[in-house]
C-alpha atoms as a PDB file:
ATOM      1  CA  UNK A   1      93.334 116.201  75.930  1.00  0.00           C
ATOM      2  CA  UNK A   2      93.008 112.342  75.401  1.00  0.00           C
ATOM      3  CA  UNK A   3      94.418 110.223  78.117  1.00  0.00           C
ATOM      4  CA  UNK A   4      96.937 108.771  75.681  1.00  0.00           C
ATOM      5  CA  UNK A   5      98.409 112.453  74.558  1.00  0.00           C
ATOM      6  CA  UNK A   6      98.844 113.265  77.755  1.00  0.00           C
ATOM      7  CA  UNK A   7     100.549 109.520  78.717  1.00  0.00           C
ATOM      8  CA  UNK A   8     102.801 110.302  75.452  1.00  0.00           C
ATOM      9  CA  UNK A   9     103.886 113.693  76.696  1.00  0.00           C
ATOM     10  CA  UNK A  10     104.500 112.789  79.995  1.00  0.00           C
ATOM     11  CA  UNK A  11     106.814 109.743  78.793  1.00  0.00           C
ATOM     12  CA  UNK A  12     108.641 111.876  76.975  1.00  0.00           C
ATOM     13  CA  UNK A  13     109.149 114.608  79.309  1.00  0.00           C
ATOM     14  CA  UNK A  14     109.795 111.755  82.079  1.00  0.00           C
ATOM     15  CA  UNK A  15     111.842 110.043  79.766  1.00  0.00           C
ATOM     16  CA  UNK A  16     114.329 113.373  78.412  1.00  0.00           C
ATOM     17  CA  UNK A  17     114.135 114.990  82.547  1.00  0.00           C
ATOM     18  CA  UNK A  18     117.296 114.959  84.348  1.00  0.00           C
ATOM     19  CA  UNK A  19     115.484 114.689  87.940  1.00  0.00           C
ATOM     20  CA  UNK A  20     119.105 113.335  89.813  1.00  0.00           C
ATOM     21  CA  UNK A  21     117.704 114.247  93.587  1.00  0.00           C
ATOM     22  CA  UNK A  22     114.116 116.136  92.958  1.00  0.00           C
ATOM     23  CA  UNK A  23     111.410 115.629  94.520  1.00  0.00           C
ATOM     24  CA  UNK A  24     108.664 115.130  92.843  1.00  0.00           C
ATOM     25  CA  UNK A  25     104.918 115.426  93.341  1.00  0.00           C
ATOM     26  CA  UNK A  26     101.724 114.353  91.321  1.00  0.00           C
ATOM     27  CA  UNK A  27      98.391 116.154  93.061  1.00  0.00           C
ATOM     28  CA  UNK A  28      95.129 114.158  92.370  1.00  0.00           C
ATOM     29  CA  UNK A  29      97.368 111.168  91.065  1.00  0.00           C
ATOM     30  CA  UNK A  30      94.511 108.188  91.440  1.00  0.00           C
ATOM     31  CA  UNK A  31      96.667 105.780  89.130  1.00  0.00           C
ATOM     32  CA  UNK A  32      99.325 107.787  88.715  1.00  0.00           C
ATOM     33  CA  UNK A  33     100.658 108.153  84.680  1.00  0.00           C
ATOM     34  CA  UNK A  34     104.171 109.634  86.720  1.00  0.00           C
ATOM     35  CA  UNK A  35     104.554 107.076  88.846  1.00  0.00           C
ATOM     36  CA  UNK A  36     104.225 104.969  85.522  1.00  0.00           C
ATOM     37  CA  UNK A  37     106.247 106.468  83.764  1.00  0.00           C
ATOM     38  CA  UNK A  38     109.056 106.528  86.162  1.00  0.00           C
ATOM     39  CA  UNK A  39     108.498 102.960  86.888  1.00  0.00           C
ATOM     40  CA  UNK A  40     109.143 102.019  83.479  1.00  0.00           C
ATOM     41  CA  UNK A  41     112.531 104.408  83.426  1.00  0.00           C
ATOM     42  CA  UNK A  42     113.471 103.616  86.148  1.00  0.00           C
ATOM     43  CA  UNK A  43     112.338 102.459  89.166  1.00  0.00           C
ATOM     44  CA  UNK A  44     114.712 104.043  91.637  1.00  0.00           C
ATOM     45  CA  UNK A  45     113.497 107.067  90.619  1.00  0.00           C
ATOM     46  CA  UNK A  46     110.345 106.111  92.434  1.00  0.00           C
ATOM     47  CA  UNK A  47     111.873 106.973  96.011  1.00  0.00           C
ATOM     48  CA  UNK A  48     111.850 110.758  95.432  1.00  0.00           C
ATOM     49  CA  UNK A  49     108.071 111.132  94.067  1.00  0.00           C
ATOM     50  CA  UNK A  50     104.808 111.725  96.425  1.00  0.00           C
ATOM     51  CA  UNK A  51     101.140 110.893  95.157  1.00  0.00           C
ATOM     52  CA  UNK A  52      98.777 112.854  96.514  1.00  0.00           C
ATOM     53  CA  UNK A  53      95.119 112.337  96.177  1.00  0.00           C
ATOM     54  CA  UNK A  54      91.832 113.779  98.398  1.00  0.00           C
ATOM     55  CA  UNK A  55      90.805 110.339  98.136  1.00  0.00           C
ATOM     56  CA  UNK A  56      92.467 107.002  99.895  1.00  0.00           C
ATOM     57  CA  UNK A  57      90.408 105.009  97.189  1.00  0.00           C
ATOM     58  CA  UNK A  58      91.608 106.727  94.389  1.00  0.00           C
ATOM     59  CA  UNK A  59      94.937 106.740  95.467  1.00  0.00           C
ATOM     60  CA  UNK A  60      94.778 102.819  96.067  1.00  0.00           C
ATOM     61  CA  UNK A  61      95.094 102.381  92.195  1.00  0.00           C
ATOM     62  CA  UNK A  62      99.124 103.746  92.807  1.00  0.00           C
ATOM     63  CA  UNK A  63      99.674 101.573  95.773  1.00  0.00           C
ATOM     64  CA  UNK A  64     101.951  99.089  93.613  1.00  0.00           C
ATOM     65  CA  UNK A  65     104.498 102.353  93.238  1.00  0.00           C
ATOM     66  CA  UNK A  66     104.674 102.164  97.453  1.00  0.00           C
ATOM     67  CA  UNK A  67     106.905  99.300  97.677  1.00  0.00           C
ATOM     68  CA  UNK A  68     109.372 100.432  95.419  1.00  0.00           C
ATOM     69  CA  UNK A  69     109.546 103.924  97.999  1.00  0.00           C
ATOM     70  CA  UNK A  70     106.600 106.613  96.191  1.00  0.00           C
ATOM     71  CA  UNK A  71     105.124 108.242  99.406  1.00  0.00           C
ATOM     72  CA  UNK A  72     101.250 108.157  99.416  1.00  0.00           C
ATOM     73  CA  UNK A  73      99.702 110.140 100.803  1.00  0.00           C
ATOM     74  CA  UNK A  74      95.918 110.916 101.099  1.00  0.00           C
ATOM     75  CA  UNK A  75      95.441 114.993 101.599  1.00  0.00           C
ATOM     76  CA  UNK A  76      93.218 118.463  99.992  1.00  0.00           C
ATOM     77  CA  UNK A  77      95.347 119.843  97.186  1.00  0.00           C
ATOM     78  CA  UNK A  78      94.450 123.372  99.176  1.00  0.00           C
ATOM     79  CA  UNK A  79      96.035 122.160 101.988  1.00  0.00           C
ATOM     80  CA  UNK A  80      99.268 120.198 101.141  1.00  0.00           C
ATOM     81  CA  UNK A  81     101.345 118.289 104.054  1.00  0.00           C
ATOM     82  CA  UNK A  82     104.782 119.784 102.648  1.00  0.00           C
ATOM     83  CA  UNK A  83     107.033 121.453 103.816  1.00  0.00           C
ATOM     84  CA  UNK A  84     107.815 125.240 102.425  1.00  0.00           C
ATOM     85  CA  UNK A  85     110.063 124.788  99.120  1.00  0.00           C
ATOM     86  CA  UNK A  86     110.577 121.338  99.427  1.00  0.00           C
ATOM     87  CA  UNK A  87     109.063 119.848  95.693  1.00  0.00           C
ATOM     88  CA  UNK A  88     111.086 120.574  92.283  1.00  0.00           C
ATOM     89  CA  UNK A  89     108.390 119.545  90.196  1.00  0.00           C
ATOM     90  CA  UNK A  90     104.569 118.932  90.942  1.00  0.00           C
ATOM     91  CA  UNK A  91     102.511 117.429  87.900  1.00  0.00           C
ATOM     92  CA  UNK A  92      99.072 117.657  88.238  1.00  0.00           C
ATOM     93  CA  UNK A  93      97.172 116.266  85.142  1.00  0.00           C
ATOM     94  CA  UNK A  94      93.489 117.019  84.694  1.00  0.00           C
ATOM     95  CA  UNK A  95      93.168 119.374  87.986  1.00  0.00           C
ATOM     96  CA  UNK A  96      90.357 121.230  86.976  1.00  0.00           C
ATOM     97  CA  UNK A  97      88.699 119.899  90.284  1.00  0.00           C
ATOM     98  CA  UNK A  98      91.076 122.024  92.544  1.00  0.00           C
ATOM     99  CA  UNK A  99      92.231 124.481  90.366  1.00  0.00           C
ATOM    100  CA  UNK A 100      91.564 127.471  92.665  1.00  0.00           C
ATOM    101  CA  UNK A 101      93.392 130.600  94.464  1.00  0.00           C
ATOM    102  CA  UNK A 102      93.822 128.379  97.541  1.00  0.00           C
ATOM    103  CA  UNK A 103      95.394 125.282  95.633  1.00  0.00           C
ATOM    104  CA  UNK A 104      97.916 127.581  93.662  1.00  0.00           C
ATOM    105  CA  UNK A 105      99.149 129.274  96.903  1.00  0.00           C
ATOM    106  CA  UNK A 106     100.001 126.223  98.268  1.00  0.00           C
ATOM    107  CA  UNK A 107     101.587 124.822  94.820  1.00  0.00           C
ATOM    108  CA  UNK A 108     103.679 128.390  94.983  1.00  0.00           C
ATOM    109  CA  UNK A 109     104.571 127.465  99.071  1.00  0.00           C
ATOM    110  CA  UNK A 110     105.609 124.199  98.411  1.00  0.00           C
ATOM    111  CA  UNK A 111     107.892 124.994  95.502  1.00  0.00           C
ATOM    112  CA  UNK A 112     111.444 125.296  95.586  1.00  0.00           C
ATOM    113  CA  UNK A 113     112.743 128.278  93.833  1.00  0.00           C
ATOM    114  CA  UNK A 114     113.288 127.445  90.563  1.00  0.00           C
ATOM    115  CA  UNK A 115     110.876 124.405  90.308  1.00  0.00           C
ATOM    116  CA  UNK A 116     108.401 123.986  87.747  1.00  0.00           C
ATOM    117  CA  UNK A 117     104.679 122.747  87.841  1.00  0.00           C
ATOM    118  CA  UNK A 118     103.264 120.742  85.217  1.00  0.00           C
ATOM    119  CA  UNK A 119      99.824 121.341  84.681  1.00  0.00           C
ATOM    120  CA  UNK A 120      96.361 120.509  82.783  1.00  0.00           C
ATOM    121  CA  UNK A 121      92.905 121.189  82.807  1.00  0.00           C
ATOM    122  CA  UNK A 122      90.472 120.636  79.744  1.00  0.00           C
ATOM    123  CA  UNK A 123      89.975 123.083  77.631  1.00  0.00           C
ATOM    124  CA  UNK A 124      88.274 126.402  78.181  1.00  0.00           C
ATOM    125  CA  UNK A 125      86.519 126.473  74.691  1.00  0.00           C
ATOM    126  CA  UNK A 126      85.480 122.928  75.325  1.00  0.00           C
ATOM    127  CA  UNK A 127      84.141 123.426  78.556  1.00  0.00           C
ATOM    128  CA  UNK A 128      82.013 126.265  77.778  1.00  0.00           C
ATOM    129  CA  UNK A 129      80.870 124.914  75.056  1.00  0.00           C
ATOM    130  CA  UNK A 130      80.071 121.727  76.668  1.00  0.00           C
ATOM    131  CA  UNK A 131      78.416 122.844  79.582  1.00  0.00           C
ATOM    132  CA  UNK A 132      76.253 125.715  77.793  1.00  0.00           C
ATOM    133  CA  UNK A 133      74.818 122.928  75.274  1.00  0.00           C
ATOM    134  CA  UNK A 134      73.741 120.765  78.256  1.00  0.00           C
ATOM    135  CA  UNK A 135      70.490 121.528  80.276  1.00  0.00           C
ATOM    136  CA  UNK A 136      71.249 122.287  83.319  1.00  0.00           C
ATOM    137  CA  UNK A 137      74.866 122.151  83.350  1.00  0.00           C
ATOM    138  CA  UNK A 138      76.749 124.855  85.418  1.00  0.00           C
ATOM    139  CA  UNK A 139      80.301 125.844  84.355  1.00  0.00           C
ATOM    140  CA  UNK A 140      82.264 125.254  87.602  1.00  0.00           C
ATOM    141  CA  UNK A 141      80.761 121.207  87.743  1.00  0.00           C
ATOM    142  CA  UNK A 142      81.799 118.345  85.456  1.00  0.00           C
ATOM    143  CA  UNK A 143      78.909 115.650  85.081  1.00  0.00           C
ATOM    144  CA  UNK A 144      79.698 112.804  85.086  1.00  0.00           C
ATOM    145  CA  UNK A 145      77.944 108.740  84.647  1.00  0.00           C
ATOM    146  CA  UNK A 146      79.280 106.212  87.074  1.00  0.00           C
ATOM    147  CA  UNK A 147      79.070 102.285  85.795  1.00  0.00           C
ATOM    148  CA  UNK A 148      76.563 101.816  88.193  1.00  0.00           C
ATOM    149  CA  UNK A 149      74.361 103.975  86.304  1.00  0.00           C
ATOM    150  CA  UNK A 150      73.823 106.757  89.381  1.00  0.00           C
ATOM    151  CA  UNK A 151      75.088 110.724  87.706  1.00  0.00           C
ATOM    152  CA  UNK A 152      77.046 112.805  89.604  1.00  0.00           C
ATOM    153  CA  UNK A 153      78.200 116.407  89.251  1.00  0.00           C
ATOM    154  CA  UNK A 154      81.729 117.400  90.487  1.00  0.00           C
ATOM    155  CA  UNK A 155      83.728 120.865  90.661  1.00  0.00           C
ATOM    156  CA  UNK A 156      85.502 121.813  87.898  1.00  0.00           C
ATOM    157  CA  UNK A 157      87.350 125.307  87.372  1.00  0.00           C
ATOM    158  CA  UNK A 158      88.086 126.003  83.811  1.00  0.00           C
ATOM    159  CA  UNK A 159      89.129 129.421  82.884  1.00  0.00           C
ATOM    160  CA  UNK A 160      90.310 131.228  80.201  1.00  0.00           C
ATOM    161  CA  UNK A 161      94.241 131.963  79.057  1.00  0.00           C
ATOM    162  CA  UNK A 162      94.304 135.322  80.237  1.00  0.00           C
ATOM    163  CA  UNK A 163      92.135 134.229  83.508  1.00  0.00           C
ATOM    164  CA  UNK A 164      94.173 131.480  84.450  1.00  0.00           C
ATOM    165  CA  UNK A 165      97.547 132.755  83.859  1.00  0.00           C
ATOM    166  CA  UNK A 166      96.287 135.675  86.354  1.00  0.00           C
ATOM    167  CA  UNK A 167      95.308 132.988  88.825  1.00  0.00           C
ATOM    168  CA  UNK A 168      98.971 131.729  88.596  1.00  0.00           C
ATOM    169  CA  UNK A 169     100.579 134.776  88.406  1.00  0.00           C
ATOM    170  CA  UNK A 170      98.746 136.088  91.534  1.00  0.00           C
ATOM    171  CA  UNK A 171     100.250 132.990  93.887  1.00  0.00           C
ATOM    172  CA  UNK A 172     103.662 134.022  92.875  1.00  0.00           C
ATOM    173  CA  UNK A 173     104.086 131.928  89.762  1.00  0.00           C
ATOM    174  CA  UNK A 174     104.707 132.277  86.328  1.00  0.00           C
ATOM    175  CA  UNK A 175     103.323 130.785  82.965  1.00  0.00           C
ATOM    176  CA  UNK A 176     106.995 129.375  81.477  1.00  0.00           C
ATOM    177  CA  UNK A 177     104.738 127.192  78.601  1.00  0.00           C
ATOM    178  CA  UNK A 178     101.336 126.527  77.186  1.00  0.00           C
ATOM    179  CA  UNK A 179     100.834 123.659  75.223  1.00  0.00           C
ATOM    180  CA  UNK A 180      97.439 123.265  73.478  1.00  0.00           C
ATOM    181  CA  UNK A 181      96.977 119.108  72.775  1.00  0.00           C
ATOM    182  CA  UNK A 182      94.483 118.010  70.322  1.00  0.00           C
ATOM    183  CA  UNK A 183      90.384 117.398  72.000  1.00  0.00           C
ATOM    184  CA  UNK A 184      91.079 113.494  70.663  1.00  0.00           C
END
């Protein structure tokens, strides 16, 4: 999906949650669209979320949420500094790069009973499609141009429906809602 559906969904589920007390967390959150979001509800609700990114640079683009209390905190989405049950909702928008057994146990640890997980990854049909059209593209790596011209290939897990939802369902969670957005 497009930056912007996923920005417009994400205000309006941000905007229509009741999150009173819950924590919650954004994995891979570089300039995080929660933290955004929230910011522009209401910034109190700021002092119960956590950014997480693998990488301290990414994460810098957030580091405006930090004064007004967002934890940041630079970590592998496989191996999560939380404590057991302690997040009510993670959102982790285009996490195709760690979307793997070891990630989803964690996600399932880390969840209180009863939390959900907010979730997206392009889309299988595009993916394949994508990657099988380009020479010598594999299907678990993204390729990608940087501005200064140098190409780089990174992981990215894209399954299927039925593949996916056996991925989740095998760390002890369960598919509550899929939402297909529109490629553009």
């Amino acid at each position: 999906a497009s930056a912007s559906v996923l920005r417009d969904y994400l205000r309006d589920w941000t905007r229509n949650a009741r999150f009173g007390n819950s924590v919650l967390c954004e994995v891979g959150a570089g300039s995080s669209i929660v933290a955004e979001q929230l910011a522009a509800r209401s910034p109190r609700d700021l002092a119960n979320l956590i950014l997480i990114d693998g990488a301290a640079a990414m994460l810098a683009y957030s580091s405006a949420y930090q004064a007004a209390g967002a934890r940041l905190v630079v970590a592998d989405a496989a191996l999560l500094p939380l404590r057991d049950a302690s997040v009510d909702y993670f959102v982790i928008s285009l996490g195709d790069p760690f979307n793997t057994a070891l990630t989803w146990n964690e996600i399932s640890r880390c969840l209180r009973p009863g939390g959900q997980c907010l979730f997206t990854t392009p889309s299988f049909e595009w993916a394949t499609e994508f990657r099988s059209s380009s020479a010598g593209e594999r299907p678990d790596l993204a390729f990608f141009k940087l501005r200064n011209g140098a190409n780089v290939h990174l992981p990215s897990f894209v399954y299927s429906s039925p593949h996916q939802t056996a991925i989740f369902r095998e760390a002890g969670l369960a598919l509550l809602r899929k939402i297909d957005f529109p490629a553009n």
